[in-house]
C-alpha atoms as a PDB file:
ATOM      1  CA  UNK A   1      25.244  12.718   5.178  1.00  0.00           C
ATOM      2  CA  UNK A   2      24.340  15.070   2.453  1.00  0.00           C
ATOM      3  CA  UNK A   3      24.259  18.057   4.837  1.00  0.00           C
ATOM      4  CA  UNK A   4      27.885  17.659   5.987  1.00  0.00           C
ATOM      5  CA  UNK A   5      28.946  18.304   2.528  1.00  0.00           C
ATOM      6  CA  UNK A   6      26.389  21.253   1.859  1.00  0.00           C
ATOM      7  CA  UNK A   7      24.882  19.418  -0.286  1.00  0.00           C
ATOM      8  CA  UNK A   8      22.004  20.022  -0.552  1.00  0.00           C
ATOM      9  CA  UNK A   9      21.253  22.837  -3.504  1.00  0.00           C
ATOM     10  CA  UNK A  10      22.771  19.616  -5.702  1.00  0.00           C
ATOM     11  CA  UNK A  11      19.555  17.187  -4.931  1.00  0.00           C
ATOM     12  CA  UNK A  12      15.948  17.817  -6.034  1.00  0.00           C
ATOM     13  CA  UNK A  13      14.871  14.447  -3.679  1.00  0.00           C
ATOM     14  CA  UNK A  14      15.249  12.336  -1.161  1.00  0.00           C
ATOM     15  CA  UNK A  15      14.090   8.912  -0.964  1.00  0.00           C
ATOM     16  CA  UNK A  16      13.913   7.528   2.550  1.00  0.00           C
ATOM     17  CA  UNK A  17      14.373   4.058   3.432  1.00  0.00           C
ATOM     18  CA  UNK A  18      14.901   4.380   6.871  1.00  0.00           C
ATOM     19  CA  UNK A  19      13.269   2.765  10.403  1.00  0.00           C
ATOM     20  CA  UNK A  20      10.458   4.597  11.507  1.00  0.00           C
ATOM     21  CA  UNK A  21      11.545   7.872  13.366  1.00  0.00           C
ATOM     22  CA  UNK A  22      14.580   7.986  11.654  1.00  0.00           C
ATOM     23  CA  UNK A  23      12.626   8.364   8.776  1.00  0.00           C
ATOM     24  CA  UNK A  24      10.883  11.461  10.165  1.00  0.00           C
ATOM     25  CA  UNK A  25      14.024  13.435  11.154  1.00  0.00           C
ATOM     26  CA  UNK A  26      15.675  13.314   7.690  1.00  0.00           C
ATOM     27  CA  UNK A  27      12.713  14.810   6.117  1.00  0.00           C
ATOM     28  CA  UNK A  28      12.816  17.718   8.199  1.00  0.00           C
ATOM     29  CA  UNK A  29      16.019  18.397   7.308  1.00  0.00           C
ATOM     30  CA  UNK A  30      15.377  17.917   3.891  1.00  0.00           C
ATOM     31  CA  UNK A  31      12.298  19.614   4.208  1.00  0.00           C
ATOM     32  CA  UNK A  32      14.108  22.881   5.682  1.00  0.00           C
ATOM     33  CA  UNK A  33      16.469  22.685   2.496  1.00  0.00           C
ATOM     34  CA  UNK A  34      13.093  22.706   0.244  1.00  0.00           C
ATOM     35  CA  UNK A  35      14.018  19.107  -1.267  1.00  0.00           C
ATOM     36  CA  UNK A  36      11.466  16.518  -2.178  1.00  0.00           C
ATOM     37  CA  UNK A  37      10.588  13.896  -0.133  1.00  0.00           C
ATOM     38  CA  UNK A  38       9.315  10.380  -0.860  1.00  0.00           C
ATOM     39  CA  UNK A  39       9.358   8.581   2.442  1.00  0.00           C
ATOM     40  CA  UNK A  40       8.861   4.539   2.218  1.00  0.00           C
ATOM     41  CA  UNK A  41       8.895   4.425   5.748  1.00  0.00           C
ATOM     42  CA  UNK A  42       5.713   4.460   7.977  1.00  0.00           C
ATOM     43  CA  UNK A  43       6.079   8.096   9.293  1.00  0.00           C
ATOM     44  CA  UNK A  44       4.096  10.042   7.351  1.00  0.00           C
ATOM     45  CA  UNK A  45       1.502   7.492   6.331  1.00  0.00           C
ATOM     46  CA  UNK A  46      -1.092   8.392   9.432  1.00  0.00           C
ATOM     47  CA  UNK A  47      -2.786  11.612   9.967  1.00  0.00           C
ATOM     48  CA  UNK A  48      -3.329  10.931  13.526  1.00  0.00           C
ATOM     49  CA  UNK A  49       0.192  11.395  16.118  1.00  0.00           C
ATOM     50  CA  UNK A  50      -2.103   9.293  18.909  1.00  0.00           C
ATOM     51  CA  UNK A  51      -2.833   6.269  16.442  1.00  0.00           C
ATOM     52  CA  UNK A  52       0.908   6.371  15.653  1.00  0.00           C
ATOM     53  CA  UNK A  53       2.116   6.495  19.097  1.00  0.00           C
ATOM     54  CA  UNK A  54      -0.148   3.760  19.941  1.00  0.00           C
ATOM     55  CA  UNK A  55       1.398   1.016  16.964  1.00  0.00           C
ATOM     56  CA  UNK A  56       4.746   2.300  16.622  1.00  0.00           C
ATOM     57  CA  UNK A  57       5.686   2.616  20.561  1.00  0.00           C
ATOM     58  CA  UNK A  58       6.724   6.097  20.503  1.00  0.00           C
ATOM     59  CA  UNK A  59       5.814   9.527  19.851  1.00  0.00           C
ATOM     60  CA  UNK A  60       5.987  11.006  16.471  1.00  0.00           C
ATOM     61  CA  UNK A  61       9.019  12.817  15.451  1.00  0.00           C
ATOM     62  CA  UNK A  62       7.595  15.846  13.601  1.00  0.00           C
ATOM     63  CA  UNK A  63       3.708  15.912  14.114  1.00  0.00           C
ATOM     64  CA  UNK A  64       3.497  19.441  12.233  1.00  0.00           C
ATOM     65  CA  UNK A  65       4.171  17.812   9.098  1.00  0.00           C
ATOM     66  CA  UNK A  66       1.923  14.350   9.226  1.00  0.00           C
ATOM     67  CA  UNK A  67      -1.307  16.767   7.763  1.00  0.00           C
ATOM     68  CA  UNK A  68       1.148  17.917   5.373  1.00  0.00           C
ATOM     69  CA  UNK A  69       1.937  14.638   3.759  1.00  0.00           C
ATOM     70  CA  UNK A  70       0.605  13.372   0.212  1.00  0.00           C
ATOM     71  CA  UNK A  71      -0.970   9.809   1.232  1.00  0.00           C
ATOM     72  CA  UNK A  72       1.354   8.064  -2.301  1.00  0.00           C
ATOM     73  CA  UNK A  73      -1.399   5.680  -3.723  1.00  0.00           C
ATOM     74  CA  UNK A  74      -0.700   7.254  -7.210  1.00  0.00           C
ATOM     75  CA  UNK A  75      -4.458   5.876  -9.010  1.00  0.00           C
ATOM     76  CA  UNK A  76      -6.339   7.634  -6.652  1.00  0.00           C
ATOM     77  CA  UNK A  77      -3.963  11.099  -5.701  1.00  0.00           C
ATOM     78  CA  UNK A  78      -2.955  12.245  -8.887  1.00  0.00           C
ATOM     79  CA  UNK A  79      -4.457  15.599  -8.621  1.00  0.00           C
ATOM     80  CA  UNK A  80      -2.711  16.112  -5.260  1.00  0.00           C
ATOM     81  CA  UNK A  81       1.011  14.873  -6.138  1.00  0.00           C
ATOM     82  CA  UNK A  82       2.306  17.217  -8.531  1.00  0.00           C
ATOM     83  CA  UNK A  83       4.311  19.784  -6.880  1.00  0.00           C
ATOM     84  CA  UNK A  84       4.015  17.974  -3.415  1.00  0.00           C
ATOM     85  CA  UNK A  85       7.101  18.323  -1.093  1.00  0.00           C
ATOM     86  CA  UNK A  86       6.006  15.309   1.026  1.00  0.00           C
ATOM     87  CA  UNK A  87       4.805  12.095  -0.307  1.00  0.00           C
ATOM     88  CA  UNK A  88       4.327   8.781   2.063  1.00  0.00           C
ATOM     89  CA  UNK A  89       4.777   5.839  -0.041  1.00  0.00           C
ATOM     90  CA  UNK A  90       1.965   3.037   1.403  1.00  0.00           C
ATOM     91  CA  UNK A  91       2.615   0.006   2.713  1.00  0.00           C
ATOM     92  CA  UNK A  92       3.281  -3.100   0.589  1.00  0.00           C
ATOM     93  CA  UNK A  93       0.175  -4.818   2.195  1.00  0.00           C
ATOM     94  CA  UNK A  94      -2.308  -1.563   2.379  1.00  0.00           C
ATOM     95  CA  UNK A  95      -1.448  -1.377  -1.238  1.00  0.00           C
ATOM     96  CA  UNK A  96      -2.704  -4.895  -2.088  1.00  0.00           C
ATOM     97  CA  UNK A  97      -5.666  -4.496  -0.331  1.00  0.00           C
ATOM     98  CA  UNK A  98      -6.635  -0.562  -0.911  1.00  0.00           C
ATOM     99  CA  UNK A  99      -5.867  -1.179  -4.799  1.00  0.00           C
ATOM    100  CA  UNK A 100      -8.463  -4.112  -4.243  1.00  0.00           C
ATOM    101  CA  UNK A 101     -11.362  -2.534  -2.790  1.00  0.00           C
ATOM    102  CA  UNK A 102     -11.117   1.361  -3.804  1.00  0.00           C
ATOM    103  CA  UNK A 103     -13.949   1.124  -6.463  1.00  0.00           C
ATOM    104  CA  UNK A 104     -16.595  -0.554  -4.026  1.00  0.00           C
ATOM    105  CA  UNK A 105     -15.638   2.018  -1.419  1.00  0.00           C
ATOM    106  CA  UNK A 106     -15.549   4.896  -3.345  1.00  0.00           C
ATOM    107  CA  UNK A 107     -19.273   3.556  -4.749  1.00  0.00           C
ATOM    108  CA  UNK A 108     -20.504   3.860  -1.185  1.00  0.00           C
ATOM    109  CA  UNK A 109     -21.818   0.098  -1.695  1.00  0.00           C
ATOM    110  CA  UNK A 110     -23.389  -1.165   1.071  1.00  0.00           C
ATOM    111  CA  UNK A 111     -20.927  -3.264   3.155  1.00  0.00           C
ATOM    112  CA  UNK A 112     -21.073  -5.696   6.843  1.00  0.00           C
ATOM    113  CA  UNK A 113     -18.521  -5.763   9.033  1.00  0.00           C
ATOM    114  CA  UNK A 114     -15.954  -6.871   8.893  1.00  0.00           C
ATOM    115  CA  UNK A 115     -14.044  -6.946   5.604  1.00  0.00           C
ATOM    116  CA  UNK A 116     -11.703 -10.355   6.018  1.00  0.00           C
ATOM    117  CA  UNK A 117      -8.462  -9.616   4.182  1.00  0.00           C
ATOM    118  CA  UNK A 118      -6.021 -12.745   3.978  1.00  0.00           C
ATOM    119  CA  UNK A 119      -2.359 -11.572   2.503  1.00  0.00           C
ATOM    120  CA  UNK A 120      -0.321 -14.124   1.949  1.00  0.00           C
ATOM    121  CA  UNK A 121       3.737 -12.016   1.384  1.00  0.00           C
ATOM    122  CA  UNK A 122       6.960 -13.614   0.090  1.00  0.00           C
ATOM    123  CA  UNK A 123       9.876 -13.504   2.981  1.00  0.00           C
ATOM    124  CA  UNK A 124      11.756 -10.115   2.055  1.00  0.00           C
ATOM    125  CA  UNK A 125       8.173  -8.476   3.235  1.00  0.00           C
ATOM    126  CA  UNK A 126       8.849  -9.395   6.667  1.00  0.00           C
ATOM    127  CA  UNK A 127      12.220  -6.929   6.431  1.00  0.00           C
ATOM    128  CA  UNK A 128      16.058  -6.921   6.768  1.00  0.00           C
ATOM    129  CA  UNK A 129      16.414  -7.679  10.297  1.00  0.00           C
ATOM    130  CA  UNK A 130      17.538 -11.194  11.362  1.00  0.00           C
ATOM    131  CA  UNK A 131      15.020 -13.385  13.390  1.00  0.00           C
ATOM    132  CA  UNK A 132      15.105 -16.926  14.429  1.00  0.00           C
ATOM    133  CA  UNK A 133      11.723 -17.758  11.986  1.00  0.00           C
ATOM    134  CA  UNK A 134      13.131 -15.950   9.504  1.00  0.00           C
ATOM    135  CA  UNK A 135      15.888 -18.630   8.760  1.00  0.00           C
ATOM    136  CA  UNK A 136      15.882 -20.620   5.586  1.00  0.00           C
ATOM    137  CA  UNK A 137      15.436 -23.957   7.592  1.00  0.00           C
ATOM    138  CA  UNK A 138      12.295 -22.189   9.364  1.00  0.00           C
ATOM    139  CA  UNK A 139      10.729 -20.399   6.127  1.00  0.00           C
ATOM    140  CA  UNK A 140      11.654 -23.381   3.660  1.00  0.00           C
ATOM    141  CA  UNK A 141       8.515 -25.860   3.369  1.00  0.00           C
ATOM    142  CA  UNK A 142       6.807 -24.060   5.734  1.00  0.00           C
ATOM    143  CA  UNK A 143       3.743 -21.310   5.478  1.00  0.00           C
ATOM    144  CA  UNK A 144       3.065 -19.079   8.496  1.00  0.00           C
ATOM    145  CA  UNK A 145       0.560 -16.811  10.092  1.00  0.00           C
ATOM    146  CA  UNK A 146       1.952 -13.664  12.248  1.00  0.00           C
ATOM    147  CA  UNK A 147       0.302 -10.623  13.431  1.00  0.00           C
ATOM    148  CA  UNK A 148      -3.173 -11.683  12.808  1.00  0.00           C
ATOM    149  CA  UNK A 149      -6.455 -10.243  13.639  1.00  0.00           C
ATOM    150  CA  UNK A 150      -6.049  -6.977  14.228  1.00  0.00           C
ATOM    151  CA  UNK A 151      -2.677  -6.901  15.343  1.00  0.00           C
ATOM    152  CA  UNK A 152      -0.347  -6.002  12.933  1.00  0.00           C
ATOM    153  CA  UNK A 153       0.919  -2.090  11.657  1.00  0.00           C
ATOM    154  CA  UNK A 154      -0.786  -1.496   8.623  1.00  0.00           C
ATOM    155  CA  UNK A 155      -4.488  -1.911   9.829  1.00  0.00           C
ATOM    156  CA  UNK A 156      -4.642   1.542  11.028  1.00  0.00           C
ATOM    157  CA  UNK A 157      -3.307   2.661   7.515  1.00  0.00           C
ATOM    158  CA  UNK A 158      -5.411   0.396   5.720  1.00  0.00           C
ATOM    159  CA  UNK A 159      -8.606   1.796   7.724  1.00  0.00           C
ATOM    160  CA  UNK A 160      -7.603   5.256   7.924  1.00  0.00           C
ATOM    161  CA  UNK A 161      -7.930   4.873   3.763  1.00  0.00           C
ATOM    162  CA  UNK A 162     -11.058   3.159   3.827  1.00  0.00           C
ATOM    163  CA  UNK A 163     -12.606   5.933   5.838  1.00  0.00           C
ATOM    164  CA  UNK A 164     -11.720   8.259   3.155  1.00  0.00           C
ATOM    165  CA  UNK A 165     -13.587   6.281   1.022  1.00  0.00           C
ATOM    166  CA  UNK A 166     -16.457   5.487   2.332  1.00  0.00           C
ATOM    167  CA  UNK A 167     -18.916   7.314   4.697  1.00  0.00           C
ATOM    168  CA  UNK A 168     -19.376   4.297   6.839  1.00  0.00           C
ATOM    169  CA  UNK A 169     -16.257   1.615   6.832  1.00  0.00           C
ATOM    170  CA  UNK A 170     -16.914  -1.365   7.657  1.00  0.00           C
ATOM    171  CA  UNK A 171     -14.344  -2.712  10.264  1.00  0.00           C
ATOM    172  CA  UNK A 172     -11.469  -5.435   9.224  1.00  0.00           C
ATOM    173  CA  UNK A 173     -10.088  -8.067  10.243  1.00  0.00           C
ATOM    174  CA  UNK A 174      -6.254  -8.118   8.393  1.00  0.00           C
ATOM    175  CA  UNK A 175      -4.200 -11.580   9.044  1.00  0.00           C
ATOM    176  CA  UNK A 176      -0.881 -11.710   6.830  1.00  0.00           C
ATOM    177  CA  UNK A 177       0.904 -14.729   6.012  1.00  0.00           C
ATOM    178  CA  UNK A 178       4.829 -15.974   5.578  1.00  0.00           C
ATOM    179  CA  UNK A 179       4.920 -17.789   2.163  1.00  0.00           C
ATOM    180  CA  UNK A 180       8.304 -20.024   1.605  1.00  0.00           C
ATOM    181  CA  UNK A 181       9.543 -17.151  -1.814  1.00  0.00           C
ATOM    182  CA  UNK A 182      11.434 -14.116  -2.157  1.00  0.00           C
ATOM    183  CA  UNK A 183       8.799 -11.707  -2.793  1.00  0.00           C
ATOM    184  CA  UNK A 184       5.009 -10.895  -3.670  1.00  0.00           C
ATOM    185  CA  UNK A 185       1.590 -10.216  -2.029  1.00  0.00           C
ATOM    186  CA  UNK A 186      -1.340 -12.096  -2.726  1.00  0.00           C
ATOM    187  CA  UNK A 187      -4.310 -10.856  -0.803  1.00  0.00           C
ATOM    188  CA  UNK A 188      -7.424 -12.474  -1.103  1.00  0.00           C
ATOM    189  CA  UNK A 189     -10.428 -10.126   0.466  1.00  0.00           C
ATOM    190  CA  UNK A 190     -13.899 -11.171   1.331  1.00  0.00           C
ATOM    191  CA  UNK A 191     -16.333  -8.578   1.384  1.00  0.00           C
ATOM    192  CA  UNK A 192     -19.887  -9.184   2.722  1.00  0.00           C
ATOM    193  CA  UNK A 193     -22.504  -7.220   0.851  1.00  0.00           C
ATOM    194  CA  UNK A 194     -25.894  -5.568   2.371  1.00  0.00           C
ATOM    195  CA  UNK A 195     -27.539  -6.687  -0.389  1.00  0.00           C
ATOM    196  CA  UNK A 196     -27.457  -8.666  -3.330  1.00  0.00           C
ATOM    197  CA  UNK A 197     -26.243  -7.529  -6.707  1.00  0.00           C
ATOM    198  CA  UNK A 198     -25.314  -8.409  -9.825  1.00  0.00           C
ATOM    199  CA  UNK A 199     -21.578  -9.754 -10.810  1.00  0.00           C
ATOM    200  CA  UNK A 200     -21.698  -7.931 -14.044  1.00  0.00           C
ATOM    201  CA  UNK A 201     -22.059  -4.827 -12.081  1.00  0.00           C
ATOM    202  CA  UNK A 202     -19.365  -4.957  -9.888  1.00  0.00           C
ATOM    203  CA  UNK A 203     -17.046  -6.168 -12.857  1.00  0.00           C
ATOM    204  CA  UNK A 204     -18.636  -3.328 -15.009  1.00  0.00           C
ATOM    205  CA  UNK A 205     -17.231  -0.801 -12.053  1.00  0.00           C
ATOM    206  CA  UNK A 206     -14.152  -2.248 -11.938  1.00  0.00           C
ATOM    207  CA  UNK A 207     -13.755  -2.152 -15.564  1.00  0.00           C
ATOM    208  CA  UNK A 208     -14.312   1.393 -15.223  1.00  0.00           C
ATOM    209  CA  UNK A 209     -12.052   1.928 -12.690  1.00  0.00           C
ATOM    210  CA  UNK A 210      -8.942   0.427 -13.641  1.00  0.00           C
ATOM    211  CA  UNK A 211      -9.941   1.084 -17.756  1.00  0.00           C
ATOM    212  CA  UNK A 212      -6.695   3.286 -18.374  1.00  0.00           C
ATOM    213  CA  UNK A 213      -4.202   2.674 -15.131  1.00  0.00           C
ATOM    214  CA  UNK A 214      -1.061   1.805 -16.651  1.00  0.00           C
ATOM    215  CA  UNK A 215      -0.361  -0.462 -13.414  1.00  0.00           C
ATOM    216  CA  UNK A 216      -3.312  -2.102 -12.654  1.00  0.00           C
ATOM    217  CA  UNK A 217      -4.596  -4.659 -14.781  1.00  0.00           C
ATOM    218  CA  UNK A 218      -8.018  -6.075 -13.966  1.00  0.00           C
ATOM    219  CA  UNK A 219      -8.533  -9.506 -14.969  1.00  0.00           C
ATOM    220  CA  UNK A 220     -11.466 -10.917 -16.768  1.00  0.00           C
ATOM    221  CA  UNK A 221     -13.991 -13.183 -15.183  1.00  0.00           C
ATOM    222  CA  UNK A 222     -12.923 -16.998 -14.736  1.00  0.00           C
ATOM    223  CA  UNK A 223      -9.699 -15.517 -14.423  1.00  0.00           C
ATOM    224  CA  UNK A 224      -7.773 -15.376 -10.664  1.00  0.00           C
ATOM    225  CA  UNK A 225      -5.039 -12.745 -10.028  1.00  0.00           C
ATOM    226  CA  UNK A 226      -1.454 -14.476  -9.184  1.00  0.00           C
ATOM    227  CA  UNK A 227       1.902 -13.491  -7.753  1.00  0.00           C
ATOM    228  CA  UNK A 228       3.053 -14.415 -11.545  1.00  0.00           C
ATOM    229  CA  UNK A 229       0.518 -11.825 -12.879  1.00  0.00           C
ATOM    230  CA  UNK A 230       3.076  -9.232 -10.874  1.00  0.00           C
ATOM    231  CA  UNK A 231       6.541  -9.912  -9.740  1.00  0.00           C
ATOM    232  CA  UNK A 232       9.426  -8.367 -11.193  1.00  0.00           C
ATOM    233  CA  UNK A 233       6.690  -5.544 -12.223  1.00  0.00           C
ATOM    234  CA  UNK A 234       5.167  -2.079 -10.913  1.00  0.00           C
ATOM    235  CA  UNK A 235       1.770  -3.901 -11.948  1.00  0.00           C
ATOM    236  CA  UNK A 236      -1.199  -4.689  -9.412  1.00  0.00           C
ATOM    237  CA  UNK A 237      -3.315  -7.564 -10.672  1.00  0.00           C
ATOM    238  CA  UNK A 238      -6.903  -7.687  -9.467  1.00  0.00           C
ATOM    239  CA  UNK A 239      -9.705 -10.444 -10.067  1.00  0.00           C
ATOM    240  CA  UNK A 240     -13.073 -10.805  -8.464  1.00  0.00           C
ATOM    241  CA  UNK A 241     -16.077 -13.104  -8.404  1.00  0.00           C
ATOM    242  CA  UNK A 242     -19.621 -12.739  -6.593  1.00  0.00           C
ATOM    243  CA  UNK A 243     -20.595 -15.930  -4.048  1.00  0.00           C
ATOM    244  CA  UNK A 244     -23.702 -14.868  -3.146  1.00  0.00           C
ATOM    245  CA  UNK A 245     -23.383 -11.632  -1.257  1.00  0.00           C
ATOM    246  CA  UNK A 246     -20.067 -12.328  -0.779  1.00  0.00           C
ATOM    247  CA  UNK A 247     -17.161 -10.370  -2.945  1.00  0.00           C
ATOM    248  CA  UNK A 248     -14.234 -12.166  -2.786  1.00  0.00           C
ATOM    249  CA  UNK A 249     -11.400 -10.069  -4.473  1.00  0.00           C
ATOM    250  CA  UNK A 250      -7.699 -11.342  -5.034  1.00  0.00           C
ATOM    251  CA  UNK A 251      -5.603  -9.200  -5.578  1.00  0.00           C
ATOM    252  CA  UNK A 252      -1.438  -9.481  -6.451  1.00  0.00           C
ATOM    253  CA  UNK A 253       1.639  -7.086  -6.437  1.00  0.00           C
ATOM    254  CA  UNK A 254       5.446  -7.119  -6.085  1.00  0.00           C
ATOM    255  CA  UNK A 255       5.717  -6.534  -2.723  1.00  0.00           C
ATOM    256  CA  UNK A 256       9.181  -4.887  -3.369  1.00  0.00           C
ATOM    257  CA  UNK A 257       8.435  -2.737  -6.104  1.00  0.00           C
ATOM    258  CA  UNK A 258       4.680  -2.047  -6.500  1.00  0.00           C
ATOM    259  CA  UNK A 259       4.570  -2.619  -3.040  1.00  0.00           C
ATOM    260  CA  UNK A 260       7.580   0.058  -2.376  1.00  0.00           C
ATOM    261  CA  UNK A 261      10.512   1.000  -4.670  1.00  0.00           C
ATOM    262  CA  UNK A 262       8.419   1.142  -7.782  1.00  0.00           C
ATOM    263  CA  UNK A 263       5.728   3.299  -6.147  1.00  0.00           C
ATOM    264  CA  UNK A 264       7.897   5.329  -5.142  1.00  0.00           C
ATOM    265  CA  UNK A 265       9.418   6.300  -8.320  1.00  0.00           C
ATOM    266  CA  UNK A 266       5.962   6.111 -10.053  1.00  0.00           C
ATOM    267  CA  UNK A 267       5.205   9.108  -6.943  1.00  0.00           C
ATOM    268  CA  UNK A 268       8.168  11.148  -7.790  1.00  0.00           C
ATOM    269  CA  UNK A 269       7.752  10.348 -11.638  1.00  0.00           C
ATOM    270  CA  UNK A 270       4.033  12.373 -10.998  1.00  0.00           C
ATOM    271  CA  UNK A 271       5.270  15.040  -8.615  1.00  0.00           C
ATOM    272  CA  UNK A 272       7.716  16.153 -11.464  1.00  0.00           C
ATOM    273  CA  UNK A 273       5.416  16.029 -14.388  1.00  0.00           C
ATOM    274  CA  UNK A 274       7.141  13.126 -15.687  1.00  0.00           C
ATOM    275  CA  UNK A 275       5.203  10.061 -17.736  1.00  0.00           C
ATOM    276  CA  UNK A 276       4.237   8.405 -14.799  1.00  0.00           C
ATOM    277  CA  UNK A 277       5.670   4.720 -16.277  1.00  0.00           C
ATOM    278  CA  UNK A 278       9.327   6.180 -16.574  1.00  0.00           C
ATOM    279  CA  UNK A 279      11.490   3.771 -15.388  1.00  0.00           C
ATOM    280  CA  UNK A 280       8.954   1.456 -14.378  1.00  0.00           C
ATOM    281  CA  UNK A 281       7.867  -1.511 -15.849  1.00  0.00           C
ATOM    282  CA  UNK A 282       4.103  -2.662 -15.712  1.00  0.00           C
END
């Protein structure tokens, strides 16, 4: 306890790795004591205290400071993070996926609903807690669906994003998988398009996008992103090819470090004026 000690003049910021809730009362004190935060729980991730109320089964701690909170997908909020007292490190599965489609979004393209996005995540991503099917004997050999549809946590996050994106989000349909290893996120998206383009164009934007991100490396055509293209690293690996007006994007992280503790300190490296890669490796 930092506060029983006074102190707090001695720390510049907090890093929270609590259970939701828990999360939320820390930073308040921290807040109060004008220290950083960089919260890697799911407290300050949604805008909205109904939305969270509704998928987290309880009412949000501190609902003043949710509209306050710098949403931490680095690429994409670097103008807003420097300076920021409040940063909400994203999910290890909205990161996959946001990462993945933020240049057709942010183009306005025309998309159907819905988006299918099919994340496959290495065993640690389910969490710490024990559970019966989380047992060597039950993950070993085995692969397994769980919260799919529209069921599980991060789909309000991940469409809460989108709608900042794009003026008219198509809906999505999010099913995450158990694979039998430690760690990673491989999320393969499909992405039905209103009408037909050209392959070269979308790779062109992409190109574009990505060009000088020091943690995303977008992969050249005939070329399919991997979990070995990013574990052990801070570094998203995207690929994409064109079936007809179908996009199919794949798209890989570390679901431990890209996908949390390395985002995090890539988020604090920015809100200090550090090089964003200190520390990190991509």
């Amino acid at each position: 306890d930092v506060g029983a000690g006074g102190l707090w003049g001695q720390v510049d910021v907090v890093f929270l790795c609590l259970p939701h809730a828990a999360a939320a009362a820390t930073a308040v004190k921290a807040l109060h004591h004008n220290v950083r935060v960089i919260d890697l729980s799911a407290d300050f991730r949604l805008r909205d205290a109904d939305v969270y109320a509704k998928w987290y089964g309880h009412n949000h701690p501190a609902p003043e400071l949710m509209a306050e909170s710098v949403y931490g997908l680095t690429e994409f909020v670097r103008e807003e993070l420097p300076g920021a007292k409040l940063v909400a490190v994203p999910g290890c599965y909205p990161t996959s996926i946001l990462l993945a489609l933020q240049p057709i979004l942010a183009a306005n393209m025309r998309l159907s609903s819905p988006i299918i996005a099919d994340s496959k995540s290495g065993v640690s991503g389910a969490g710490r807690t024990p559970k019966q099917n989380l047992h060597f004997v039950e993950v070993s050999d085995n692969f397994s669906p769980y919260s799919i549809g529209r069921k599980h946590r991060h789909l309000p996050e991940i469409e809460q994003v989108m709608g900042w994106w794009h003026s008219a989000p198509p809906s999505l349909i999010f099913s995450p998988h158990l694979l039998p290893v430690p760690r990673g996120i491989l999320s393969t998206i499909y992405v039905p398009l209103v009408y037909a383009v050209e392959e070269t164009a979308v790779r062109t934007l992409y190109e574009t996008t990505y060009a000088n991100e020091p943690f995303v490396k977008f992969l050249p055509a005939g070329k399919h992103a991997t979990l070995g293209h990013a574990v052990n690293s801070n570094r998203c690996a995207i690929s994409l090819q064109l079936e007809g007006q179908t996009l199919i994007l794949t798209s890989a992280i570390d679901n431990l470090i890209k996908g949390a503790a390395g985002q995090a300190v890539q988020c604090m490296n920015v809100v200090f004026g550090c090089d964003e890669r200190e520390g990190l490796v991509g």
